[in-house]
PDB file of N, CA and C in Angstrom:
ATOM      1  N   UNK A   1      25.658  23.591  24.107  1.00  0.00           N
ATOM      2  CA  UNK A   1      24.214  23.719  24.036  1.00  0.00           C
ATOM      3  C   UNK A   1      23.844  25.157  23.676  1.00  0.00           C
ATOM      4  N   UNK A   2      23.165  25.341  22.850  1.00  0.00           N
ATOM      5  CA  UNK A   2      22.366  26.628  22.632  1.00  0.00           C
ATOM      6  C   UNK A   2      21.802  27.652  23.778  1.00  0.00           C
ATOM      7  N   UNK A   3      21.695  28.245  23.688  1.00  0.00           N
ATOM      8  CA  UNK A   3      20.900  29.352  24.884  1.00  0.00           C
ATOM      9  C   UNK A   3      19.664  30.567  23.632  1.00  0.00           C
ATOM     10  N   UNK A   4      18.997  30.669  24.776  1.00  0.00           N
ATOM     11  CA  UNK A   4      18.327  32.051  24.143  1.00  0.00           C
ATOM     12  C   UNK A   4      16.865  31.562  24.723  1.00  0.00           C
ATOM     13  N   UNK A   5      16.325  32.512  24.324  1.00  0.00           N
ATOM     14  CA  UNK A   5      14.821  32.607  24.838  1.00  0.00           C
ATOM     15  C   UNK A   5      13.507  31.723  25.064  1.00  0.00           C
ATOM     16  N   UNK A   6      12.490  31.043  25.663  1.00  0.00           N
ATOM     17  CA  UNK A   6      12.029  30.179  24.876  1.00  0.00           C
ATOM     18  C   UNK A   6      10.621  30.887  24.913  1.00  0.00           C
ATOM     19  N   UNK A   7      10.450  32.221  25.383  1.00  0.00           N
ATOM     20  CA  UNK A   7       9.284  33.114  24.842  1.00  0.00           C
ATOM     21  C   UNK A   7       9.757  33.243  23.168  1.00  0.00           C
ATOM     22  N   UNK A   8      10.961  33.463  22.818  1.00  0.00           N
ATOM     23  CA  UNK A   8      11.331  33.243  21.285  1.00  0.00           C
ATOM     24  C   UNK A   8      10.816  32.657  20.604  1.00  0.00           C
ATOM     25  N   UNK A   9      11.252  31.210  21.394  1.00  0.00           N
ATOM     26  CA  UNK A   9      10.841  29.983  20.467  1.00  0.00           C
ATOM     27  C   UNK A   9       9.618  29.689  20.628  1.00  0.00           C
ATOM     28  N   UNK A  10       8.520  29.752  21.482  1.00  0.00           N
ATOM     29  CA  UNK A  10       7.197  29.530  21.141  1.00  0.00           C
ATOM     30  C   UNK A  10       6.504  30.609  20.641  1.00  0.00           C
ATOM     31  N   UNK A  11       7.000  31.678  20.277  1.00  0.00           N
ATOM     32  CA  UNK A  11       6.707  32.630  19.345  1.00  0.00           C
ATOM     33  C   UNK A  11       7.074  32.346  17.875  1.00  0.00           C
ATOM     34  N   UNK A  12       8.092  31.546  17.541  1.00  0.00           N
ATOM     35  CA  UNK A  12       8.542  31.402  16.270  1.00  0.00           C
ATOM     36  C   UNK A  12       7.619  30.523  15.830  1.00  0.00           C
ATOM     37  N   UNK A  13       7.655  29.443  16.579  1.00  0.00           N
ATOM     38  CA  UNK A  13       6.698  27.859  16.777  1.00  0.00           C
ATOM     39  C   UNK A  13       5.338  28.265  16.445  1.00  0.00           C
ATOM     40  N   UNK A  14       4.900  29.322  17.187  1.00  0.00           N
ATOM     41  CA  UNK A  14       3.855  29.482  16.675  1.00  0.00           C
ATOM     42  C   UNK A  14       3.255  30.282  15.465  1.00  0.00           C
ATOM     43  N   UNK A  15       4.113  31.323  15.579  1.00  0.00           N
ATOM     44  CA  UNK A  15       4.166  32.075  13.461  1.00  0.00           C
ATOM     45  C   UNK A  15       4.666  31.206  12.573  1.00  0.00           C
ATOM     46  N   UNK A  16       4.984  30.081  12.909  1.00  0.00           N
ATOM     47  CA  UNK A  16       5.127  28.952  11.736  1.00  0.00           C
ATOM     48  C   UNK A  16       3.963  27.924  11.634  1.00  0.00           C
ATOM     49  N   UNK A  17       3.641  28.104  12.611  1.00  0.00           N
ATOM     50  CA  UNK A  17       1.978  27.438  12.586  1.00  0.00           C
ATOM     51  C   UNK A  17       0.748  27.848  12.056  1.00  0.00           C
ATOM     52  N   UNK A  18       0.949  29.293  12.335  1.00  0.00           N
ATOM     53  CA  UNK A  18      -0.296  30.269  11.729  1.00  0.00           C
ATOM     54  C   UNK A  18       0.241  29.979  10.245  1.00  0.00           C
ATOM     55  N   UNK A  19       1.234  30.443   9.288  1.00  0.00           N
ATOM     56  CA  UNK A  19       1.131  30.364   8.182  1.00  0.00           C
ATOM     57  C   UNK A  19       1.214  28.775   7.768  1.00  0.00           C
ATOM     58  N   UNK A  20       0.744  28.183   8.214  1.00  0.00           N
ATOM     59  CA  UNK A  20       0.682  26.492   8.097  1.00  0.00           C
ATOM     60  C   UNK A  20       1.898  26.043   6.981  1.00  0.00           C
ATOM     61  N   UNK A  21       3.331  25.952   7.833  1.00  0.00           N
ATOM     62  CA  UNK A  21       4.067  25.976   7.745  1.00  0.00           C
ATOM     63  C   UNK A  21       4.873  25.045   8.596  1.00  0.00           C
ATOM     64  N   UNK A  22       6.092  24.365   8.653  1.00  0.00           N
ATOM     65  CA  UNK A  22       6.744  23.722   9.580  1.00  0.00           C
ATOM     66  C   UNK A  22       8.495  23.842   9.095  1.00  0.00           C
ATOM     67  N   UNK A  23       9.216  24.082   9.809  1.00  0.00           N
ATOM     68  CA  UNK A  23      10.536  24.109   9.815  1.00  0.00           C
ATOM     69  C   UNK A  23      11.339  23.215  10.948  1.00  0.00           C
ATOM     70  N   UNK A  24      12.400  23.024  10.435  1.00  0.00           N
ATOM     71  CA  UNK A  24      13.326  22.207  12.247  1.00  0.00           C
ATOM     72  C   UNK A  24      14.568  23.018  11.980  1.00  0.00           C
ATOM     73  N   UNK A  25      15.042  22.748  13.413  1.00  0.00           N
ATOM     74  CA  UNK A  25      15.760  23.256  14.039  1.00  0.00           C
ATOM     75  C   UNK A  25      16.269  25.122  13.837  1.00  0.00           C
ATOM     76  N   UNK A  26      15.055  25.527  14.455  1.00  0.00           N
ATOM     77  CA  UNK A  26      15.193  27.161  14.740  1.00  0.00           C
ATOM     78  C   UNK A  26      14.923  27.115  15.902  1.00  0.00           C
ATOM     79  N   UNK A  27      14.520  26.608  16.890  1.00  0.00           N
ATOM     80  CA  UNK A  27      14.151  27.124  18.400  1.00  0.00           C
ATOM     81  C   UNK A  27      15.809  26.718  18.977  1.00  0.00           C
ATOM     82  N   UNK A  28      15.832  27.795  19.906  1.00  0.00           N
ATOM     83  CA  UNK A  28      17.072  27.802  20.536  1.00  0.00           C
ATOM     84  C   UNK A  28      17.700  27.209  22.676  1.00  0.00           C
ATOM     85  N   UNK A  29      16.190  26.908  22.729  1.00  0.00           N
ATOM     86  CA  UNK A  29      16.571  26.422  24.221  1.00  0.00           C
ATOM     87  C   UNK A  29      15.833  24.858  23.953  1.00  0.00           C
ATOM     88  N   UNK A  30      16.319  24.159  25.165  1.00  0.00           N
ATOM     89  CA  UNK A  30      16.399  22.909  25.500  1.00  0.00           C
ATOM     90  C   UNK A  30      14.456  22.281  25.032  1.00  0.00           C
ATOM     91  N   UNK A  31      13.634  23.253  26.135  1.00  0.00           N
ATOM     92  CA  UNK A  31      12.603  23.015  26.173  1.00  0.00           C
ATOM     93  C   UNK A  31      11.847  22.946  25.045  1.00  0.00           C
ATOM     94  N   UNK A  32      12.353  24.095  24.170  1.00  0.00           N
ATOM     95  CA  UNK A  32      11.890  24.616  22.507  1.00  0.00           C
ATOM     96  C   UNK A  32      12.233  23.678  21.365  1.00  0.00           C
ATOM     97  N   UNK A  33      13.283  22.821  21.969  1.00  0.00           N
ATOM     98  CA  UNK A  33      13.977  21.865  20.699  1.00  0.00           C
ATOM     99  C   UNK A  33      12.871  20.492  21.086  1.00  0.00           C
ATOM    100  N   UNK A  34      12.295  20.404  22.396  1.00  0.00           N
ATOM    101  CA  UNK A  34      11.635  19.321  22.744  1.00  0.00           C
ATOM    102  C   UNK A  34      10.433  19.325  22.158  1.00  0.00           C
ATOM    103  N   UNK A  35       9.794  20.700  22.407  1.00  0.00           N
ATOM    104  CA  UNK A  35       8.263  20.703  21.855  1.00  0.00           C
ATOM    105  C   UNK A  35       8.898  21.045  20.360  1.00  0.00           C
ATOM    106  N   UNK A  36       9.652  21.246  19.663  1.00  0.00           N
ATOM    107  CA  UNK A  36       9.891  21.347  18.499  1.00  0.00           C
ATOM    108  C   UNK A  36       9.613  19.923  17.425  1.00  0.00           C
ATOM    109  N   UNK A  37      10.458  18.959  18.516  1.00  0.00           N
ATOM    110  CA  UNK A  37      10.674  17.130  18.457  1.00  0.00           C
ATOM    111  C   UNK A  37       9.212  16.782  18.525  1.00  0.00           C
ATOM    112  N   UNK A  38       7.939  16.713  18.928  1.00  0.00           N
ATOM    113  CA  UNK A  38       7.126  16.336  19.517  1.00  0.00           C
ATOM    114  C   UNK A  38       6.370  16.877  18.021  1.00  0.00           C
ATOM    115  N   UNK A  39       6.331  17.785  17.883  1.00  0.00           N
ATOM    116  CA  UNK A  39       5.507  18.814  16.700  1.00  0.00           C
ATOM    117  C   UNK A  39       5.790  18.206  15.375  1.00  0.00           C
ATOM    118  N   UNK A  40       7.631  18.012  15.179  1.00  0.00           N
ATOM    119  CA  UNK A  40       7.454  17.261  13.826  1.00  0.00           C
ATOM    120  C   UNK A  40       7.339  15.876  14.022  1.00  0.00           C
ATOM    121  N   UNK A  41       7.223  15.072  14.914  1.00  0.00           N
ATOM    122  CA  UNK A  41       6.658  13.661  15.520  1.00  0.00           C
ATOM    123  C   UNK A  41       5.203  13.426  15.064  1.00  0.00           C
ATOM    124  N   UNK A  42       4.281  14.571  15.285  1.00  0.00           N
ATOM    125  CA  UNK A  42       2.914  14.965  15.061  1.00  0.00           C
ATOM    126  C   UNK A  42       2.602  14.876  13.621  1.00  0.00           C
ATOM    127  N   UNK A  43       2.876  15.848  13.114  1.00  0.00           N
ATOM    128  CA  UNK A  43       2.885  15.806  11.633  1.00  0.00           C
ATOM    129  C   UNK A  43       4.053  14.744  10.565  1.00  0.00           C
ATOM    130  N   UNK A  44       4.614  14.083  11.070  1.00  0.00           N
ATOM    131  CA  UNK A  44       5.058  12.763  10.394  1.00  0.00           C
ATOM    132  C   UNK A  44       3.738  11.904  10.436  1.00  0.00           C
ATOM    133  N   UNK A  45       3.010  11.897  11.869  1.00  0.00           N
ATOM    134  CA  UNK A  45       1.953  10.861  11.881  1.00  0.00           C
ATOM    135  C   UNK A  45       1.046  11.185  10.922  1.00  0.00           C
ATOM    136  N   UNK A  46       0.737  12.609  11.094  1.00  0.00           N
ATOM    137  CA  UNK A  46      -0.516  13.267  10.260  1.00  0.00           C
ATOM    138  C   UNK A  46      -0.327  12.482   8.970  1.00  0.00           C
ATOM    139  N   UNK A  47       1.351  12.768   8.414  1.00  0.00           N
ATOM    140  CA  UNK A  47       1.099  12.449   6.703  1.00  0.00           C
ATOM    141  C   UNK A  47       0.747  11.259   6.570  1.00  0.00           C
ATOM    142  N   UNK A  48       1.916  10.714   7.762  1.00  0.00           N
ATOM    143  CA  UNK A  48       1.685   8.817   7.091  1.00  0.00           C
ATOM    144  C   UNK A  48       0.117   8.479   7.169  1.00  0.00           C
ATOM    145  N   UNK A  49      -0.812   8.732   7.646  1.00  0.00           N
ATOM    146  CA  UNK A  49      -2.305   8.283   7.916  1.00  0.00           C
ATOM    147  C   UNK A  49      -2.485   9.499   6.855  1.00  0.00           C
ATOM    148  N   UNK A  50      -2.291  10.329   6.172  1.00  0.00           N
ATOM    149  CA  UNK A  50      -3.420  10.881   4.716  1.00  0.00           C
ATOM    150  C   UNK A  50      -2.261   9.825   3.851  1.00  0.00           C
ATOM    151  N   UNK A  51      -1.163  10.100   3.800  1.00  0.00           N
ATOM    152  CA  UNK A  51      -1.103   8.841   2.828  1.00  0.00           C
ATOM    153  C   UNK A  51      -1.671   7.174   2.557  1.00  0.00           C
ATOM    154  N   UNK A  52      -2.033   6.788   4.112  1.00  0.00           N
ATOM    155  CA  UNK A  52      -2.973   5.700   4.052  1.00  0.00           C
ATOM    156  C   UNK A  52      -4.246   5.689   3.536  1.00  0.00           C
ATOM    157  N   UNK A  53      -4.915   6.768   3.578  1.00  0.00           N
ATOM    158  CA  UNK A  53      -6.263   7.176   3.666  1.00  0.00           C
ATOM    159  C   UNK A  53      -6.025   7.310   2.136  1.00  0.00           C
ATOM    160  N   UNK A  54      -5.095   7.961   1.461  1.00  0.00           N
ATOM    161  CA  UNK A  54      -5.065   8.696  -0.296  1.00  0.00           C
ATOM    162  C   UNK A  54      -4.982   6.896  -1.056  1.00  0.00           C
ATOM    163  N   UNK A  55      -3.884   5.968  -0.515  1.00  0.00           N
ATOM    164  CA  UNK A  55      -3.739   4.741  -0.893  1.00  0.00           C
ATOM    165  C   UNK A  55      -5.139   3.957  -0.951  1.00  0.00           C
ATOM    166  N   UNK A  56      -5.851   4.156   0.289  1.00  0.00           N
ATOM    167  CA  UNK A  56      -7.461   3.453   0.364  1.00  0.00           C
ATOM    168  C   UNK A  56      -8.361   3.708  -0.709  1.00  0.00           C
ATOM    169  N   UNK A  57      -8.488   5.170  -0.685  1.00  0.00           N
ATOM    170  CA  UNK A  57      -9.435   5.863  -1.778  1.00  0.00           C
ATOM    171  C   UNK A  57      -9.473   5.137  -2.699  1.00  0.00           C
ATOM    172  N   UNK A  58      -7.864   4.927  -3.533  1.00  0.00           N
ATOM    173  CA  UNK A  58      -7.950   4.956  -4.590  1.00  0.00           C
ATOM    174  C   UNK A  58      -7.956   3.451  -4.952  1.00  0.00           C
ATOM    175  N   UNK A  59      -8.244   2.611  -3.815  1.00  0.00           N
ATOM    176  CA  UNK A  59      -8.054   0.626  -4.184  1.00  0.00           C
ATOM    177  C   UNK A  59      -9.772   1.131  -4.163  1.00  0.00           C
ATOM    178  N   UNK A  60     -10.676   2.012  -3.279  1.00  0.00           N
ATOM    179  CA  UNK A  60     -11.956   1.632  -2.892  1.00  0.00           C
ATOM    180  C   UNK A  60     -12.958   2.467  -3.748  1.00  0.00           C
ATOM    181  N   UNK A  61     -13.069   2.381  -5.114  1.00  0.00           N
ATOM    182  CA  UNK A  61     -13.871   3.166  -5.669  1.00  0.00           C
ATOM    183  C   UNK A  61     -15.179   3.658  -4.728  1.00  0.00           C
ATOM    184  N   UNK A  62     -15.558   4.994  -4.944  1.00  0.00           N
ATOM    185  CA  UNK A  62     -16.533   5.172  -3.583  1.00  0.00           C
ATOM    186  C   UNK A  62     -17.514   6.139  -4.469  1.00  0.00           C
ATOM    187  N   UNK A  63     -18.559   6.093  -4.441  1.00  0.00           N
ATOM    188  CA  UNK A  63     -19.899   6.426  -6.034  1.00  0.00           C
ATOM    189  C   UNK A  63     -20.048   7.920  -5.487  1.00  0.00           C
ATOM    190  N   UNK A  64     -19.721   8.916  -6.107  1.00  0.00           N
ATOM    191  CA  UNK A  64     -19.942  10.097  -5.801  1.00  0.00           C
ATOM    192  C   UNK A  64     -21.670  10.797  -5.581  1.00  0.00           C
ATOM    193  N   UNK A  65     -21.773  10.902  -4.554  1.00  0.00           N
ATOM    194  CA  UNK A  65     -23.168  11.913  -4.722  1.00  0.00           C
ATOM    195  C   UNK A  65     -23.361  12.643  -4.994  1.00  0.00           C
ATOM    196  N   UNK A  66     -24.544  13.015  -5.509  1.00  0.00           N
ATOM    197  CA  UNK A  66     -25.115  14.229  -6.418  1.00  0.00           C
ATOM    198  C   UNK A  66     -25.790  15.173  -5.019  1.00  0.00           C
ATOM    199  N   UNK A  67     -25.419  16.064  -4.509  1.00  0.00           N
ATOM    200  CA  UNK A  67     -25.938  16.928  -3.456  1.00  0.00           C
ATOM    201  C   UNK A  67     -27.103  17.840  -4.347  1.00  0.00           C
ATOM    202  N   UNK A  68     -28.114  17.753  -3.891  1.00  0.00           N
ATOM    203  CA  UNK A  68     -29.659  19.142  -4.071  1.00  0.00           C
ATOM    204  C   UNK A  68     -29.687  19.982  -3.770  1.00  0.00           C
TER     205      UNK A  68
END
């Protein structure tokens, strides 16, 4: 098993977040690999639902408005 910090790893976790960014497997303790698991769990969901949503759009022609 890995060892090292997990002030590290939610420091890394989170400078990969600010530059809206995602990587796996860089956190180095138990707890860090969990919320690591959970995070790209998150954003798998995110895509699959904009890819549902991009698939809808484009079956549901939708009449663009003219904003004033």
């Amino acid at each position: 098993m890995k060892q090292g910090s997990l002030e590290k790893d939610v420091v890394e976790i989170v400078n990969t977040l600010k530059q809206r960014e995602w990587a796996e497997h860089f956190t180095t303790t138990e707890l860090g690999q969990e919320l690591e698991a959970e995070i790209t769990k998150l954003i798998g969901q995110l895509n699959h639902y904009i890819q549902l949503y991009i698939q809808l759009c484009e079956k549901l022609p939708i009449p663009m408005r003219v904003i004033k």
